[in-house]
PDB file of N, CA and C in Angstrom:
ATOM      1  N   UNK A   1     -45.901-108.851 -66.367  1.00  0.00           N
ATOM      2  CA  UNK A   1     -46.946-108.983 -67.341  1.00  0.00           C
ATOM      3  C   UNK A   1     -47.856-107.778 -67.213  1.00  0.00           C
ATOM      4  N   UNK A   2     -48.121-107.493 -68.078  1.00  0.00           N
ATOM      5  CA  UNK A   2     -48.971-106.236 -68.642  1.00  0.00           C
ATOM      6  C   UNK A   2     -50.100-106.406 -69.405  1.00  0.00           C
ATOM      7  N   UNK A   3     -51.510-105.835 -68.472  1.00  0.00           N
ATOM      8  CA  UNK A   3     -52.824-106.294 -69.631  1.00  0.00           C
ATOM      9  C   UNK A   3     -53.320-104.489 -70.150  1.00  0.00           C
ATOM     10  N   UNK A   4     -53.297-104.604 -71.745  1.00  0.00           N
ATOM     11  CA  UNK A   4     -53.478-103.110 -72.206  1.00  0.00           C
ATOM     12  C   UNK A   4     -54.818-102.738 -71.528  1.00  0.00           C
ATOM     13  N   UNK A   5     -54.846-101.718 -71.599  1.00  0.00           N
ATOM     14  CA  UNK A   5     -56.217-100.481 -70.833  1.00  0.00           C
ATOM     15  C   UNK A   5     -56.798 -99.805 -72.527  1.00  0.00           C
ATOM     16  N   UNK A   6     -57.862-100.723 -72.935  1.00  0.00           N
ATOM     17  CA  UNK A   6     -58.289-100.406 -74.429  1.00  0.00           C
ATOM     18  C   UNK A   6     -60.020-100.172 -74.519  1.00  0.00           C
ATOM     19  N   UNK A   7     -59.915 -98.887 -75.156  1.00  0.00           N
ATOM     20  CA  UNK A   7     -61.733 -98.778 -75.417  1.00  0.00           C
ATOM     21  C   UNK A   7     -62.443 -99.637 -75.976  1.00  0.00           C
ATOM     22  N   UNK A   8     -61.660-100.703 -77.030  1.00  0.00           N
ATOM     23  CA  UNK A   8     -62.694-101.586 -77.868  1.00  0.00           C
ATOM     24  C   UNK A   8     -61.616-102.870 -78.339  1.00  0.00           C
ATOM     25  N   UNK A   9     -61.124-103.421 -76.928  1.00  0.00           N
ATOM     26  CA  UNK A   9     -60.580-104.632 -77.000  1.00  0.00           C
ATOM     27  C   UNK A   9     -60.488-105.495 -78.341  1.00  0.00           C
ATOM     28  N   UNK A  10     -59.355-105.896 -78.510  1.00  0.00           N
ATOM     29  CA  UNK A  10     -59.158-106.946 -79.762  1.00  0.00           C
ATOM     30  C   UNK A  10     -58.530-107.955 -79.442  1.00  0.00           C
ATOM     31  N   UNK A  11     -58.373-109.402 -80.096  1.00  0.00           N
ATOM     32  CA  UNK A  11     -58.084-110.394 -79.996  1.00  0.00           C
ATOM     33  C   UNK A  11     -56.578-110.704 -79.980  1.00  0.00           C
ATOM     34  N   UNK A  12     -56.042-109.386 -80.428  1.00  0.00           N
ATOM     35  CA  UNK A  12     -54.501-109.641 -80.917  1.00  0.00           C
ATOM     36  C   UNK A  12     -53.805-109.043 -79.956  1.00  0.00           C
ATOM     37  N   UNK A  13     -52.571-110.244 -79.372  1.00  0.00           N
ATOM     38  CA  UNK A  13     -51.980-109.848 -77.957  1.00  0.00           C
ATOM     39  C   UNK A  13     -50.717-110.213 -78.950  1.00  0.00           C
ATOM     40  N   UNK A  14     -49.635-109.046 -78.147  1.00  0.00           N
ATOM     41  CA  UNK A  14     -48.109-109.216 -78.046  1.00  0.00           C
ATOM     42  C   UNK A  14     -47.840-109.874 -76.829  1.00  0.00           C
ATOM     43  N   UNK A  15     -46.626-110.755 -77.117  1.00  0.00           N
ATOM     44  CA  UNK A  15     -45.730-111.132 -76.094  1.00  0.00           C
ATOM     45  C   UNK A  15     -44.315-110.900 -76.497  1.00  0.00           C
ATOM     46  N   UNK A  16     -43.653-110.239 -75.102  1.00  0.00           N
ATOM     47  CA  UNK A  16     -42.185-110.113 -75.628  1.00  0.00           C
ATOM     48  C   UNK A  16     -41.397-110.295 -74.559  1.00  0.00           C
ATOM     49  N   UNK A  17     -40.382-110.880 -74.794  1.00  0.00           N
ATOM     50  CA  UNK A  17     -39.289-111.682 -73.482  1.00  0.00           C
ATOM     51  C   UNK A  17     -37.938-111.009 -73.698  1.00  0.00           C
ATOM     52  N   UNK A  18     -37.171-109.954 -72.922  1.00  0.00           N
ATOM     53  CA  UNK A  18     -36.584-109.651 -72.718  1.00  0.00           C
ATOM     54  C   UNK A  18     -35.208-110.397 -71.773  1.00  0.00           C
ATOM     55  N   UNK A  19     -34.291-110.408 -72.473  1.00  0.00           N
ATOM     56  CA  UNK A  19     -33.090-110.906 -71.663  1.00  0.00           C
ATOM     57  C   UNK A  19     -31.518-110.130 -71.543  1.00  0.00           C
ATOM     58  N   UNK A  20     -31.071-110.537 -70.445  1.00  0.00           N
ATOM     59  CA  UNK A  20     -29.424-109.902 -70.630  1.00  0.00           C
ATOM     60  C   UNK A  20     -28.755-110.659 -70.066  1.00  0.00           C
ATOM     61  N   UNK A  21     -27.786-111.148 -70.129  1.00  0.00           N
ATOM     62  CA  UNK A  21     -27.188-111.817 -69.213  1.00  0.00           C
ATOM     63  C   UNK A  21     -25.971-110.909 -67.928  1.00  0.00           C
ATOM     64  N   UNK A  22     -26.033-109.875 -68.008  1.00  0.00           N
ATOM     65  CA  UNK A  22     -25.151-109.088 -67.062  1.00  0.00           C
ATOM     66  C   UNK A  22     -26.468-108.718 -66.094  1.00  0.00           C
ATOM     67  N   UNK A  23     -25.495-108.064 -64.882  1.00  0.00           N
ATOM     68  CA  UNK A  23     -26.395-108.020 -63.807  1.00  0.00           C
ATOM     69  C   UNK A  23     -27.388-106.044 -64.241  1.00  0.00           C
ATOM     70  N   UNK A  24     -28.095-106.062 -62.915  1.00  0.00           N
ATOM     71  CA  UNK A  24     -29.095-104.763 -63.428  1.00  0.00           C
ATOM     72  C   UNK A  24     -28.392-103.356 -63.662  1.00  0.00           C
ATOM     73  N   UNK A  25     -27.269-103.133 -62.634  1.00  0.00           N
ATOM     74  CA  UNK A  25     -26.127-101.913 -63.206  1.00  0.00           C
ATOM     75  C   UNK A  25     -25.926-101.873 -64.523  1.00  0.00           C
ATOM     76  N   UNK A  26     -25.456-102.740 -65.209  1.00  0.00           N
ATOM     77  CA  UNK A  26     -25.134-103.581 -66.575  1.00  0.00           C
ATOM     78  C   UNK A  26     -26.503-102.757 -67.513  1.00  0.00           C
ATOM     79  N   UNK A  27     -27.494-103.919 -67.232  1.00  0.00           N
ATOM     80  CA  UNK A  27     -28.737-103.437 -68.191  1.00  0.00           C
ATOM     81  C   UNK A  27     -29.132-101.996 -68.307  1.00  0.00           C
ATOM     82  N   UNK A  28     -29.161-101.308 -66.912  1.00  0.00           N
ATOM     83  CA  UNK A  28     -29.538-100.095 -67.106  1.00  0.00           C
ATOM     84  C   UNK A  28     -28.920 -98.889 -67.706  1.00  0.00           C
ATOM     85  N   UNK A  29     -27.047 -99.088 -67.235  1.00  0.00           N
ATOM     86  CA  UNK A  29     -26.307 -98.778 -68.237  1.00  0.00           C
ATOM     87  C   UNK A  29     -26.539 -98.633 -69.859  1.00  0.00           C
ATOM     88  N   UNK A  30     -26.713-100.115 -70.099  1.00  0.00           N
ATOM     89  CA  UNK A  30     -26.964 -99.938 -71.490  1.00  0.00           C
ATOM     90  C   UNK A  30     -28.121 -99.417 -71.952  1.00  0.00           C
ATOM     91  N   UNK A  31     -28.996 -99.420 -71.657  1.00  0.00           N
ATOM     92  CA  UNK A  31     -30.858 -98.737 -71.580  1.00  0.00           C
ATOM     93  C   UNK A  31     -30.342 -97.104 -71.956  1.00  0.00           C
ATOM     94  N   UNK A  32     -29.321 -96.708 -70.692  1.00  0.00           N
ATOM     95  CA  UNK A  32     -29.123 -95.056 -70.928  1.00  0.00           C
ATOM     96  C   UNK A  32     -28.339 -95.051 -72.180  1.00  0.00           C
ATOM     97  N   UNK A  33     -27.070 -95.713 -72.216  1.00  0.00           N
ATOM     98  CA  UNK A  33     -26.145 -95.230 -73.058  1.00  0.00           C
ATOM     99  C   UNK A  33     -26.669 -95.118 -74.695  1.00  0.00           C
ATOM    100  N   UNK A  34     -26.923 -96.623 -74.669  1.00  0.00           N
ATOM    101  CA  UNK A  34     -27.902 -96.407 -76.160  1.00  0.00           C
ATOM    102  C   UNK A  34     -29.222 -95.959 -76.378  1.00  0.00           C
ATOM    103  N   UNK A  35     -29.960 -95.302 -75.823  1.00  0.00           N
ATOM    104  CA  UNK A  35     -31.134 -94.234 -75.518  1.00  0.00           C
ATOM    105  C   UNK A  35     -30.468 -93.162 -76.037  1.00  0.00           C
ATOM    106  N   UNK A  36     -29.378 -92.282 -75.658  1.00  0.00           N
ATOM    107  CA  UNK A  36     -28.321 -91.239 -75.270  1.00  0.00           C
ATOM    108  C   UNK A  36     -27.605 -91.412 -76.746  1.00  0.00           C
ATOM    109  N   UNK A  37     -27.690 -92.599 -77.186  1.00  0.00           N
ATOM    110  CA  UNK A  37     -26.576 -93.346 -79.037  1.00  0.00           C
ATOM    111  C   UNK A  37     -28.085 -92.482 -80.115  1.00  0.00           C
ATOM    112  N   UNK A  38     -28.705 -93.209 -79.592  1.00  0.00           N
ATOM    113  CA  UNK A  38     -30.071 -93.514 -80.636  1.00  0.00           C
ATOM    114  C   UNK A  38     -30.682 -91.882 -80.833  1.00  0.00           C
ATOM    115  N   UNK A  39     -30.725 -90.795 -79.550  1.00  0.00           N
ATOM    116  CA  UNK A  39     -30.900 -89.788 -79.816  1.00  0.00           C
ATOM    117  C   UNK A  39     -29.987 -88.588 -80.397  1.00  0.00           C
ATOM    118  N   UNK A  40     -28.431 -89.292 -80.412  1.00  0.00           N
ATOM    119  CA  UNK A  40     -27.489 -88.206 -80.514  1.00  0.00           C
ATOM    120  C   UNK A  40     -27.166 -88.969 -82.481  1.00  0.00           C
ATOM    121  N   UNK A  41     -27.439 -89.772 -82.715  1.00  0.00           N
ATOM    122  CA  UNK A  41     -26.636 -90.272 -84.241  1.00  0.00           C
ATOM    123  C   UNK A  41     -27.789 -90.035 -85.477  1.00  0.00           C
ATOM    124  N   UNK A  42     -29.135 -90.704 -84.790  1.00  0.00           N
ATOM    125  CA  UNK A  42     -30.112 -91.088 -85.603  1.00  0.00           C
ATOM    126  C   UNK A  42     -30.347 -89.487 -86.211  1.00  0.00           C
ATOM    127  N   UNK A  43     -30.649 -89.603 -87.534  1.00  0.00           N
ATOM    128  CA  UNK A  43     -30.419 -88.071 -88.482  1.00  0.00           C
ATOM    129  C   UNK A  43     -32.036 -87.846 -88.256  1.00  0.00           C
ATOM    130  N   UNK A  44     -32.300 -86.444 -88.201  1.00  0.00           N
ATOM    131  CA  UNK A  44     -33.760 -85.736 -87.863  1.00  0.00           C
ATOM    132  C   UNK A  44     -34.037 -86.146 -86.497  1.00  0.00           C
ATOM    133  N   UNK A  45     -33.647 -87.096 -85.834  1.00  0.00           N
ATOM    134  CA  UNK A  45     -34.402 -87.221 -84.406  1.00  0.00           C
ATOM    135  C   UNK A  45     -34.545 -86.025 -83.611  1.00  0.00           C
ATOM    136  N   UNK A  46     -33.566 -85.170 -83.153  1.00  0.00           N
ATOM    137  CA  UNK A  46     -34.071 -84.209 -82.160  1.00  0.00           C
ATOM    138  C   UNK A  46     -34.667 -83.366 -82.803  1.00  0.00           C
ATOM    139  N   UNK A  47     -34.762 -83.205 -84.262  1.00  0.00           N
ATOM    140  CA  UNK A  47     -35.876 -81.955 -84.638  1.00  0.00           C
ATOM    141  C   UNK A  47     -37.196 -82.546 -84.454  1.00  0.00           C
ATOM    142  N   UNK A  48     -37.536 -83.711 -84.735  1.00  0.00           N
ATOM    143  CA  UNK A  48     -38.534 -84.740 -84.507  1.00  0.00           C
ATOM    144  C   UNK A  48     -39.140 -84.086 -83.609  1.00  0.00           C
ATOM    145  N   UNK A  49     -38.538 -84.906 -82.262  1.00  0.00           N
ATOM    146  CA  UNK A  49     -39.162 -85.028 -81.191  1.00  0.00           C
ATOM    147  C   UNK A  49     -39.254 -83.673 -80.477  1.00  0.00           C
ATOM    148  N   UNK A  50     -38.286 -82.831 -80.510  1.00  0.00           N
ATOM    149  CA  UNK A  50     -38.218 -81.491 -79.987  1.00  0.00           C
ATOM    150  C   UNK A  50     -38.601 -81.499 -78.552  1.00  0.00           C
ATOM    151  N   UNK A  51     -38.344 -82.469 -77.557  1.00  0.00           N
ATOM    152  CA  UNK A  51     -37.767 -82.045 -76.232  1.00  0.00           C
ATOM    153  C   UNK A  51     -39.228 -83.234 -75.550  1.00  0.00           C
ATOM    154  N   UNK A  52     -39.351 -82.709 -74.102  1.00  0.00           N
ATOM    155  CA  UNK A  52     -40.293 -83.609 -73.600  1.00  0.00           C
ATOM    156  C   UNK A  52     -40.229 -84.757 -72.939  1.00  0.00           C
ATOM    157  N   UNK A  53     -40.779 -85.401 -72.520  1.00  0.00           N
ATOM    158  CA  UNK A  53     -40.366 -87.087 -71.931  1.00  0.00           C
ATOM    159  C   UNK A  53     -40.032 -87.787 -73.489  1.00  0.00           C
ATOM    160  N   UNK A  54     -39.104 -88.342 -73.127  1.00  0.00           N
ATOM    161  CA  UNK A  54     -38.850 -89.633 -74.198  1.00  0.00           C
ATOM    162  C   UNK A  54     -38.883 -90.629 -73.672  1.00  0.00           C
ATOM    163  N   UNK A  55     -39.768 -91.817 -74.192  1.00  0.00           N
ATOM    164  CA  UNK A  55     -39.755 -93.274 -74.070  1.00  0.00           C
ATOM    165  C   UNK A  55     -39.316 -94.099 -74.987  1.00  0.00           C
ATOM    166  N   UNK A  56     -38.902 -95.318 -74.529  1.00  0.00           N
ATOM    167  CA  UNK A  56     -38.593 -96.534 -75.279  1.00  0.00           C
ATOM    168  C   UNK A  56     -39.289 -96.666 -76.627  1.00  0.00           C
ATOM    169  N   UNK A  57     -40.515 -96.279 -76.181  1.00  0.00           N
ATOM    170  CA  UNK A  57     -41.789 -96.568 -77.385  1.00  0.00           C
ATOM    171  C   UNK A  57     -41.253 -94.992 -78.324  1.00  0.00           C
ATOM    172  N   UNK A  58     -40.663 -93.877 -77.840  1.00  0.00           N
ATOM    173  CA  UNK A  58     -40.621 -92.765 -79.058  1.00  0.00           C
ATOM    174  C   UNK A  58     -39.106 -92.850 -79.921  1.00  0.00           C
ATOM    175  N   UNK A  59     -37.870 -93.706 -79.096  1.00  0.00           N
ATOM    176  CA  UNK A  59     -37.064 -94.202 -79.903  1.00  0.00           C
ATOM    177  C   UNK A  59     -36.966 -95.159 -80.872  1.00  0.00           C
ATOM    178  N   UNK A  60     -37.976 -95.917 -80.806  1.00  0.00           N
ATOM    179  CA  UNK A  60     -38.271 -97.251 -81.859  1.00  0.00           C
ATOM    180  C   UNK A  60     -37.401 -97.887 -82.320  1.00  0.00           C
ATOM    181  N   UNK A  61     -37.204 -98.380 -83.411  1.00  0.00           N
ATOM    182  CA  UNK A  61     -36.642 -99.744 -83.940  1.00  0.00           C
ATOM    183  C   UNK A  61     -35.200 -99.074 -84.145  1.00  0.00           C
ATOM    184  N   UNK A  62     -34.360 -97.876 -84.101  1.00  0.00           N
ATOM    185  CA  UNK A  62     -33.094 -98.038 -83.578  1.00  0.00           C
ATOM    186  C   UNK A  62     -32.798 -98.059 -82.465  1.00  0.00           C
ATOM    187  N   UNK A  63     -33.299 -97.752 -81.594  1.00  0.00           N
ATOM    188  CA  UNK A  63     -33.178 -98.194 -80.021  1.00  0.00           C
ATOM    189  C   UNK A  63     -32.693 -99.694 -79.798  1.00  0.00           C
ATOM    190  N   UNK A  64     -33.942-100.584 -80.402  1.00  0.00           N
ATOM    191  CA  UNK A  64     -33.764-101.876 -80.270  1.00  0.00           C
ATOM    192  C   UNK A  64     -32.551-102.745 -81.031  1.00  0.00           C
ATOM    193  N   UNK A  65     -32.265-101.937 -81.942  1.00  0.00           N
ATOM    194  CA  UNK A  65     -31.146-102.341 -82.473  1.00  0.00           C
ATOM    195  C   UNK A  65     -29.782-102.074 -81.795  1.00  0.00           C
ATOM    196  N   UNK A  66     -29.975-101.216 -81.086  1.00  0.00           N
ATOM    197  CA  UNK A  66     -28.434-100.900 -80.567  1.00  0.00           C
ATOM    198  C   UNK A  66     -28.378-101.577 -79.286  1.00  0.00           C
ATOM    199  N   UNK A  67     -29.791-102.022 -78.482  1.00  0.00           N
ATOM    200  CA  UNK A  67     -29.719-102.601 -77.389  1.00  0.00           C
ATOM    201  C   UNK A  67     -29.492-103.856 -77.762  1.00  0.00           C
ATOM    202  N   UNK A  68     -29.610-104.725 -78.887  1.00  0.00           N
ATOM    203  CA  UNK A  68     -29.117-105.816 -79.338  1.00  0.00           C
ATOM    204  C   UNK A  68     -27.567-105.735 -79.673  1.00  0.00           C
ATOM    205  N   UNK A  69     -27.487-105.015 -80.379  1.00  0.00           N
ATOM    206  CA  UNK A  69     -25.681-105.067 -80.200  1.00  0.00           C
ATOM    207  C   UNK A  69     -25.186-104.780 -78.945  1.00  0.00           C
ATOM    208  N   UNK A  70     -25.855-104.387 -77.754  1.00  0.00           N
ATOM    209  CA  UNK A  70     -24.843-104.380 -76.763  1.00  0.00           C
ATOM    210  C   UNK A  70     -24.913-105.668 -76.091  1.00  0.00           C
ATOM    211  N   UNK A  71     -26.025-106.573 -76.466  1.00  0.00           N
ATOM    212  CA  UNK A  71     -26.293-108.279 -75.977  1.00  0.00           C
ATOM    213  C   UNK A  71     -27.465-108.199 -75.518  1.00  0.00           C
ATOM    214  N   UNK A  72     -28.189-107.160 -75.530  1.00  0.00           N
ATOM    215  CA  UNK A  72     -29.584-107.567 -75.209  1.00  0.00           C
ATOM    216  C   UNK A  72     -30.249-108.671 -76.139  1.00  0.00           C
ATOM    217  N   UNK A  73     -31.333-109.480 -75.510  1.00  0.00           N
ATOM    218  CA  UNK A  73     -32.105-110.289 -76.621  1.00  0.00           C
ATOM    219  C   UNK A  73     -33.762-109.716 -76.044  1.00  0.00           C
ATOM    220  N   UNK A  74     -34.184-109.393 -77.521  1.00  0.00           N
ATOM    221  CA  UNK A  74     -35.545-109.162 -77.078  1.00  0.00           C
ATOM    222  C   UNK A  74     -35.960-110.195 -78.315  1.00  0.00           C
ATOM    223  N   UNK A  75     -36.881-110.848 -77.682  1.00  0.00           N
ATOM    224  CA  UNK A  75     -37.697-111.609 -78.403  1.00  0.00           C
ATOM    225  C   UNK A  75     -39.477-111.423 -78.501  1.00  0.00           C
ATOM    226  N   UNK A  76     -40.214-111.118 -79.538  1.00  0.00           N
ATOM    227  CA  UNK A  76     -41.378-110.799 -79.722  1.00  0.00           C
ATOM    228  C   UNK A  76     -42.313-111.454 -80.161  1.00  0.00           C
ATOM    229  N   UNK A  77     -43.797-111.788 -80.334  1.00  0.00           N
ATOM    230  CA  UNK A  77     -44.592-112.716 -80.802  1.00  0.00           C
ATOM    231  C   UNK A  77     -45.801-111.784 -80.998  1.00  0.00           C
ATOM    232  N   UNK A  78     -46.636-112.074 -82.104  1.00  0.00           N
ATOM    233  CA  UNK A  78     -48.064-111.960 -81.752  1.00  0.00           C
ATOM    234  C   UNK A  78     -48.734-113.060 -81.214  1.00  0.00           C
ATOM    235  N   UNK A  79     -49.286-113.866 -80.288  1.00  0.00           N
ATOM    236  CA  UNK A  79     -50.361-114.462 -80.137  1.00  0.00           C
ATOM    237  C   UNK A  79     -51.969-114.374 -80.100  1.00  0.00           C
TER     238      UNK A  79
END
């Protein structure tokens, strides 16, 4: 669990539950491979981003899509 670090706090919290059913070799595997999918297919991405740390958060919603086809379940909420 994670509490954000925010200058002017708001009422609106995410929750999100991550699952896999293979062991952590497994998950992390897939984390790289489709990280490695999502930056080599997705059209304009590397002119985009043009080098640097990449995170989860700068691949976005095809990331999450391909980590779902490999059996990930991410599940999300606002509360």
């Amino acid at each position: 669990m994670a509490v954000a670090d925010e200058a002017n706090p708001s009422e609106t919290r995410a929750l999100a539950k991550l699952r896999y059913a293979g062991g952590p070799y497994h998950i992390t595997a897939a984390f790289l491979a489709q990280g490695a999918a999502t930056i080599l297919h997705e059209e304009g991405f590397v002119g985009k981003v043009g080098g640097g740390i990449l995170t989860p958060a700068v691949l976005g919603q095809p990331y999450i899509e391909r980590l779902r086809s490999s059996g990930v379940t991410i599940d999300n909420e606002i509360v």
